[in-house]
N, C-alpha and C. Protein backbone atom coordinates (compact mmCIF):
# COMPACT_ATOMS: atom_id res chain seq x y z
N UNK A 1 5.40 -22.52 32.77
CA UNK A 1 4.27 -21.79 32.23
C UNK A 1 3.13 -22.76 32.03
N UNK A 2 1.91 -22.36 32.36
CA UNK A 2 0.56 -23.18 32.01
C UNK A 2 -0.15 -22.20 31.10
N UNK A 3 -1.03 -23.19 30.00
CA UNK A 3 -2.08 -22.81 29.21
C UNK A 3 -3.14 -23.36 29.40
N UNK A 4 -4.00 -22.71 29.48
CA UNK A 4 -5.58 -23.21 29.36
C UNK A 4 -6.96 -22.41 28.31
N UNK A 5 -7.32 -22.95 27.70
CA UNK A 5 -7.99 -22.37 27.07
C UNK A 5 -9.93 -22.86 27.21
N UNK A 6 -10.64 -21.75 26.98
CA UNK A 6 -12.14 -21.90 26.75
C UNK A 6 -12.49 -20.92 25.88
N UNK A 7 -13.33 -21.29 25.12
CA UNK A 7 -14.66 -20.35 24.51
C UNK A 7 -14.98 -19.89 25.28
N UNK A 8 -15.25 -18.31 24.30
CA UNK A 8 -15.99 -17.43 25.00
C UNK A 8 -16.46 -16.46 23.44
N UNK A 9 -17.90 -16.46 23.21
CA UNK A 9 -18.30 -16.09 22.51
C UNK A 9 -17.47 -16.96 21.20
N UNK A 10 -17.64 -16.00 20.18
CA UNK A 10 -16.54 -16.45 18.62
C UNK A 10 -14.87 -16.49 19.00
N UNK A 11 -14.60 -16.62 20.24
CA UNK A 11 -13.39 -16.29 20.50
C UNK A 11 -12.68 -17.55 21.58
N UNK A 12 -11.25 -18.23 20.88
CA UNK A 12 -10.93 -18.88 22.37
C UNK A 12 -10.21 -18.07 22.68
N UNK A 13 -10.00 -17.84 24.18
CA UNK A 13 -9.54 -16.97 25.38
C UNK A 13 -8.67 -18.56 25.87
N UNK A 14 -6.97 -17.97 25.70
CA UNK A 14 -6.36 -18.62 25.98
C UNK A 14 -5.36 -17.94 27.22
N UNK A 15 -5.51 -18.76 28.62
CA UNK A 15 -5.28 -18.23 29.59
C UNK A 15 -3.50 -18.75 29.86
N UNK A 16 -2.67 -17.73 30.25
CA UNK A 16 -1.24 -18.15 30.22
C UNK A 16 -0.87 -17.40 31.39
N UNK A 17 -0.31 -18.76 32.11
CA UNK A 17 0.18 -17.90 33.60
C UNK A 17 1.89 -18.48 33.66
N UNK A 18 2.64 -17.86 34.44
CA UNK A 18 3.89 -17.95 34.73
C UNK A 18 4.89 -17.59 33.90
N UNK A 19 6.40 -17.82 33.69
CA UNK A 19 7.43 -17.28 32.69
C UNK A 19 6.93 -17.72 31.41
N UNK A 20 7.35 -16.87 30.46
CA UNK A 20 6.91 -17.36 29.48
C UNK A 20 8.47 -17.04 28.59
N UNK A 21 8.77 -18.04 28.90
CA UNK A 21 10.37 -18.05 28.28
C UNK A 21 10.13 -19.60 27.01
N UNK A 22 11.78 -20.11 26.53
CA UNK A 22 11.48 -21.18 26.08
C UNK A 22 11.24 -22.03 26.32
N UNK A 23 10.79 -22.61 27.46
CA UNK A 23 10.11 -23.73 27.46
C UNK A 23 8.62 -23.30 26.94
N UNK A 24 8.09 -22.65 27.53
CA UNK A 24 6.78 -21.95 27.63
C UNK A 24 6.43 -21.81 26.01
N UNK A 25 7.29 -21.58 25.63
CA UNK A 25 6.94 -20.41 23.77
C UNK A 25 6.33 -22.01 23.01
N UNK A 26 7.46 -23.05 23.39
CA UNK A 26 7.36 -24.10 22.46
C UNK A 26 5.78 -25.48 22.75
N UNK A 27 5.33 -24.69 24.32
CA UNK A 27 3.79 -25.35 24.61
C UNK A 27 2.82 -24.64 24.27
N UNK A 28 2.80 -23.33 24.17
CA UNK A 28 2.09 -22.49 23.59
C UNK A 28 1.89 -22.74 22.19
N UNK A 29 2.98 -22.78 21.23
CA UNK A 29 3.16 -22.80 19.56
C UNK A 29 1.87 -24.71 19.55
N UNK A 30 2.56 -25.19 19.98
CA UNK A 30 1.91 -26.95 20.23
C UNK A 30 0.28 -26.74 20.18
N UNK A 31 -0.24 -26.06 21.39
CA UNK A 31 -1.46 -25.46 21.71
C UNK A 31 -2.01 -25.04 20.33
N UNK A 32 -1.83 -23.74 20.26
CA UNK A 32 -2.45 -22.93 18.68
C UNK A 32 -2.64 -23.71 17.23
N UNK A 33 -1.63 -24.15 17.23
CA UNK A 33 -0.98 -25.22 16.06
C UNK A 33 -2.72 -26.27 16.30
N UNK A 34 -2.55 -26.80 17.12
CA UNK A 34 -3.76 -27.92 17.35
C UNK A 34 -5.41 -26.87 16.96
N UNK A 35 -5.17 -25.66 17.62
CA UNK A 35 -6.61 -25.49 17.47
C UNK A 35 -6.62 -24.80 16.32
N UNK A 36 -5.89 -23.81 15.18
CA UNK A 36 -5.68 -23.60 14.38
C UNK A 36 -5.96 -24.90 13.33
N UNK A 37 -5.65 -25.78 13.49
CA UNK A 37 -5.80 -26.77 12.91
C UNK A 37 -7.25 -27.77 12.88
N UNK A 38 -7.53 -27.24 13.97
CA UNK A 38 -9.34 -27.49 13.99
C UNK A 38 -10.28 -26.31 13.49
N UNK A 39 -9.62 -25.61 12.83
CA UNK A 39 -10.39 -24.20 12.74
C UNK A 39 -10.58 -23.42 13.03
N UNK A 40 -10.24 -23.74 14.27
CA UNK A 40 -10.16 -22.38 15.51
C UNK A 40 -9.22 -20.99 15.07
N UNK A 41 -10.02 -19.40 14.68
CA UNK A 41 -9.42 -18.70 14.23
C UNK A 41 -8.81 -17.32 14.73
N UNK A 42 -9.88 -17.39 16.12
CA UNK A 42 -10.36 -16.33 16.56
C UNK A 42 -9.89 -16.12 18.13
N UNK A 43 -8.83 -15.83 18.18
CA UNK A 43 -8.01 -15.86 19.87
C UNK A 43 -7.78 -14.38 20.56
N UNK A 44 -7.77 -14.69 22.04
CA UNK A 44 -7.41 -13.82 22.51
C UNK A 44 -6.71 -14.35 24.02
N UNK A 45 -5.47 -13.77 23.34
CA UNK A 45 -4.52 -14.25 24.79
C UNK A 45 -4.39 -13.22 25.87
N UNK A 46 -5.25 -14.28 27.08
CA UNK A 46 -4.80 -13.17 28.18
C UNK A 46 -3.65 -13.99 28.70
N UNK A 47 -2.69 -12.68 28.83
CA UNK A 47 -1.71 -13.20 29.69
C UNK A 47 -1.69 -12.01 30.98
N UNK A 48 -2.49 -11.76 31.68
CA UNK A 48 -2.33 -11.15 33.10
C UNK A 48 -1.78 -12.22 34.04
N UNK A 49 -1.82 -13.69 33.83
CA UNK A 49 -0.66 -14.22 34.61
C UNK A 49 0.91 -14.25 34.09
N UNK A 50 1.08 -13.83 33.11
CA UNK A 50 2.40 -13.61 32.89
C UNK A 50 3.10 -13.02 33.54
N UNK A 51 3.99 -13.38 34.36
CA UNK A 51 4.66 -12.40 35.29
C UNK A 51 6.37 -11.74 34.97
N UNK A 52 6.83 -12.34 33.39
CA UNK A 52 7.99 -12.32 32.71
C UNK A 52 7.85 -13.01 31.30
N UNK A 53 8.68 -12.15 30.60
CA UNK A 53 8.25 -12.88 29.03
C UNK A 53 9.88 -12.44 28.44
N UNK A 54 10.26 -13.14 28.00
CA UNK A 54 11.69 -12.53 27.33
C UNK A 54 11.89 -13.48 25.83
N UNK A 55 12.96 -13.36 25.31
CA UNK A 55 12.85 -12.81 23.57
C UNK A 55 12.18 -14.04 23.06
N UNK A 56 12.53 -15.00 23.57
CA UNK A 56 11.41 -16.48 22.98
C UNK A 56 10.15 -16.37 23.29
N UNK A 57 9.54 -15.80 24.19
CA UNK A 57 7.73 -15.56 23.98
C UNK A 57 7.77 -14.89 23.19
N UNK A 58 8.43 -13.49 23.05
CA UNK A 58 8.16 -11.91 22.56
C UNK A 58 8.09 -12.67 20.57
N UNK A 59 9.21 -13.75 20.44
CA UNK A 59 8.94 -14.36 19.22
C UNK A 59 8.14 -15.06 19.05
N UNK A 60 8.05 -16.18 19.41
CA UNK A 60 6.44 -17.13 19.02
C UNK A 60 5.33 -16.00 19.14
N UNK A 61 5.06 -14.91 20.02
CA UNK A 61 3.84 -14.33 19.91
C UNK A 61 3.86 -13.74 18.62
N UNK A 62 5.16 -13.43 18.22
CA UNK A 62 5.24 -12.82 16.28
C UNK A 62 4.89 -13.88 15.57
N UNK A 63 5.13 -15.07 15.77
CA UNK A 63 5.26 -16.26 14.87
C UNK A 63 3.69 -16.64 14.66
N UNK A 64 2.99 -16.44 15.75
CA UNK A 64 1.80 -16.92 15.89
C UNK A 64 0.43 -15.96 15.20
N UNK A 65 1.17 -14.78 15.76
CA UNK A 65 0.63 -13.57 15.08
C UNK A 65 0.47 -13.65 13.28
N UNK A 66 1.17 -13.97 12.81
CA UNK A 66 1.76 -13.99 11.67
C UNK A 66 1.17 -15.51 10.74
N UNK A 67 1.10 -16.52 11.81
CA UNK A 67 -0.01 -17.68 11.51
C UNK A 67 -1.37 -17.50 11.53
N UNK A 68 -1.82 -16.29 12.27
CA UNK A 68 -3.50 -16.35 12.70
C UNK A 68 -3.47 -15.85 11.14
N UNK A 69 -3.05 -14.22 10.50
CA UNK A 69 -3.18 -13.72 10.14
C UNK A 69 -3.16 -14.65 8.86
N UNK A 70 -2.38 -15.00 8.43
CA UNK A 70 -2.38 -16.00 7.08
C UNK A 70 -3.47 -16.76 7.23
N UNK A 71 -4.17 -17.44 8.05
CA UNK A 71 -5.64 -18.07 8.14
C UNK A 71 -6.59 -16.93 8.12
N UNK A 72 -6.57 -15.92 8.12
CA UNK A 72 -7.62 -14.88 7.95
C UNK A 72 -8.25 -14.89 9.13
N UNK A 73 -7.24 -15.21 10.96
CA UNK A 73 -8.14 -15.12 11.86
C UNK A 73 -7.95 -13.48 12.48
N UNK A 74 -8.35 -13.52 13.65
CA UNK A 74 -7.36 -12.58 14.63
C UNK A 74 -7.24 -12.88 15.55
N UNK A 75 -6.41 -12.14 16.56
CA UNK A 75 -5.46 -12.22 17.67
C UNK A 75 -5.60 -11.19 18.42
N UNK A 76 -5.60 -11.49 19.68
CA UNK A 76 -5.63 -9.99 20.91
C UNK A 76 -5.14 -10.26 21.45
N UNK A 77 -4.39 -9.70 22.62
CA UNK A 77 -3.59 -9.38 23.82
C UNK A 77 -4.18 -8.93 25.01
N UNK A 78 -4.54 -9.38 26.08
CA UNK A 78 -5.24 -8.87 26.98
C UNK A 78 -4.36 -9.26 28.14
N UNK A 79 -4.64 -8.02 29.22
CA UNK A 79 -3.82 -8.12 30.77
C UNK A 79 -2.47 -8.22 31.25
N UNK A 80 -1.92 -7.41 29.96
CA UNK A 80 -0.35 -7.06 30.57
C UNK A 80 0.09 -6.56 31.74
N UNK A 81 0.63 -6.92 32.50
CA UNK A 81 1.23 -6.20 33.24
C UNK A 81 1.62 -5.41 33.16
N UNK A 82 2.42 -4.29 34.24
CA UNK A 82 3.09 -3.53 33.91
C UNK A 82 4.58 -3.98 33.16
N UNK A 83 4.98 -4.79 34.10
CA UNK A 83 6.81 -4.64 33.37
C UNK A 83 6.54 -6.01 31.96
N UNK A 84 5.54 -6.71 32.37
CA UNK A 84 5.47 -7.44 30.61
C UNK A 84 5.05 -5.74 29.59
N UNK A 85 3.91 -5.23 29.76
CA UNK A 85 3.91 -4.45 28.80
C UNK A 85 4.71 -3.30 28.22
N UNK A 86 5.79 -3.20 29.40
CA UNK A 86 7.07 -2.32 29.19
C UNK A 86 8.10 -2.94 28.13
N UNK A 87 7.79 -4.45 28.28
CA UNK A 87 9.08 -4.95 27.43
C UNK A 87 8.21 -5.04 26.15
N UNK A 88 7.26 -5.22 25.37
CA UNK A 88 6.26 -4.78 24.54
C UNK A 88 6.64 -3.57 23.65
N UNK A 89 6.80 -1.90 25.03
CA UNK A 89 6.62 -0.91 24.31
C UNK A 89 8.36 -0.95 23.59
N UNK A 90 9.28 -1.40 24.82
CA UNK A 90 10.48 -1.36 24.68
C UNK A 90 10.77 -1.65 22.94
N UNK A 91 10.21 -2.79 22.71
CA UNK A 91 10.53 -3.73 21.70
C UNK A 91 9.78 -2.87 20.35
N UNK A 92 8.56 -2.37 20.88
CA UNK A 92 7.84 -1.68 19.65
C UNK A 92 7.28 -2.71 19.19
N UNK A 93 6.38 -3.96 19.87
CA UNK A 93 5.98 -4.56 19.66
C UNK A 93 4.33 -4.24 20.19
N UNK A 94 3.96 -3.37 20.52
CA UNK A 94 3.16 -3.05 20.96
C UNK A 94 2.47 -1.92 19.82
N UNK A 95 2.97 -1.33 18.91
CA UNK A 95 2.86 -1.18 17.43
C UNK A 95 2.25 -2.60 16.52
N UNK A 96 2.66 -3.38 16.39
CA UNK A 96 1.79 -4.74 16.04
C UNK A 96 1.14 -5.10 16.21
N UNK A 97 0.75 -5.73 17.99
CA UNK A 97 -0.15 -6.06 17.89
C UNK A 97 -1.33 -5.66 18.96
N UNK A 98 -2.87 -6.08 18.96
CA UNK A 98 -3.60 -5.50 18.89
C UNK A 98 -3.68 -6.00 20.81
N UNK A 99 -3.81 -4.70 21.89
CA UNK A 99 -3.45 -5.09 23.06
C UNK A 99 -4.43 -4.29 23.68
N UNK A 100 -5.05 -4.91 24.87
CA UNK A 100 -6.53 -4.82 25.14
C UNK A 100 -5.94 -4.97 26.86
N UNK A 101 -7.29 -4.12 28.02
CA UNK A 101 -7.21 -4.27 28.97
C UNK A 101 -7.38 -5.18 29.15
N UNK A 102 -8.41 -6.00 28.92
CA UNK A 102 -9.58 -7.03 29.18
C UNK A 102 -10.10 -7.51 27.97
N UNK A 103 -10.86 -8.87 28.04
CA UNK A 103 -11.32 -9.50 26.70
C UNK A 103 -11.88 -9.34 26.57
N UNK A 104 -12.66 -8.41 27.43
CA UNK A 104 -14.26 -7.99 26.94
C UNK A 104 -14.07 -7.18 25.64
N UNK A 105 -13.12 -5.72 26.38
CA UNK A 105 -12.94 -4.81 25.40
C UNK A 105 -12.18 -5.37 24.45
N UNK A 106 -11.57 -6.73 24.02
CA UNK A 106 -10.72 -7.33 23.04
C UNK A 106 -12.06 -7.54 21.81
N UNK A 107 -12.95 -8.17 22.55
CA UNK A 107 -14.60 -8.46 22.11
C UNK A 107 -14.96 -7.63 21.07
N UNK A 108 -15.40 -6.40 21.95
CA UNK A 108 -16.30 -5.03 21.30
C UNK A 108 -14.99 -4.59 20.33
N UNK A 109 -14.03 -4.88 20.19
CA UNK A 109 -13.08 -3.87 19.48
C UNK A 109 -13.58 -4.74 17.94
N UNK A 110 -14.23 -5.67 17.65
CA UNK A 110 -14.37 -6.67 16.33
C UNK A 110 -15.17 -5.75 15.72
């Protein structure tokens, strides 16, 4: 799995492509952790390169979720796939958290 992140507006747009299993969960957590820690409050993860996510992403994205929120930031979800956003509805995790076509509309939803 790769991360990359940029500003975009009040928001970093953190870009995640490939499995996002455990190896993946524990470079991601590393990532946030650092910019969380610079202040950074205000994210929105696209993962439209995600092409598989199983129970160790589906957790750190709770874990992380659950960190923005205690800093008083927020968090979006943008560009699920189909079978990532199936395992989402599966889980009823898609009840939590806040899941967007695009970051634009992640944007305007503030």
């Amino acid at each position: 799995m790769a991360v990359t992140h940029h500003q975009d507006g009040d928001f970093t747009v953190l870009s995640i492509n490939g499995r996002f299993d455990a190896l993946g969960a524990r470079e991601l957590k590393n990532v946030v952790s650092l910019l969380l820690d610079g202040k950074i409050k205000r994210f929105i993860f696209d993962m439209a390169g995600v092409n598989f996510i199983d129970s160790s992403g589906l957790g750190t994205l709770v874990g992380i979720l659950r960190r923005v929120d205690k800093e008083g930031g927020l968090f979006r979800i943008t560009g699920l796939i189909q079978n990532v956003l199936f395992t989402f509805k599966m889980t009823h995790l898609d009840r939590i958290f806040d899941i967007y076509e695009t970051a634009a509309a992640a944007m305007a939803a503030v």
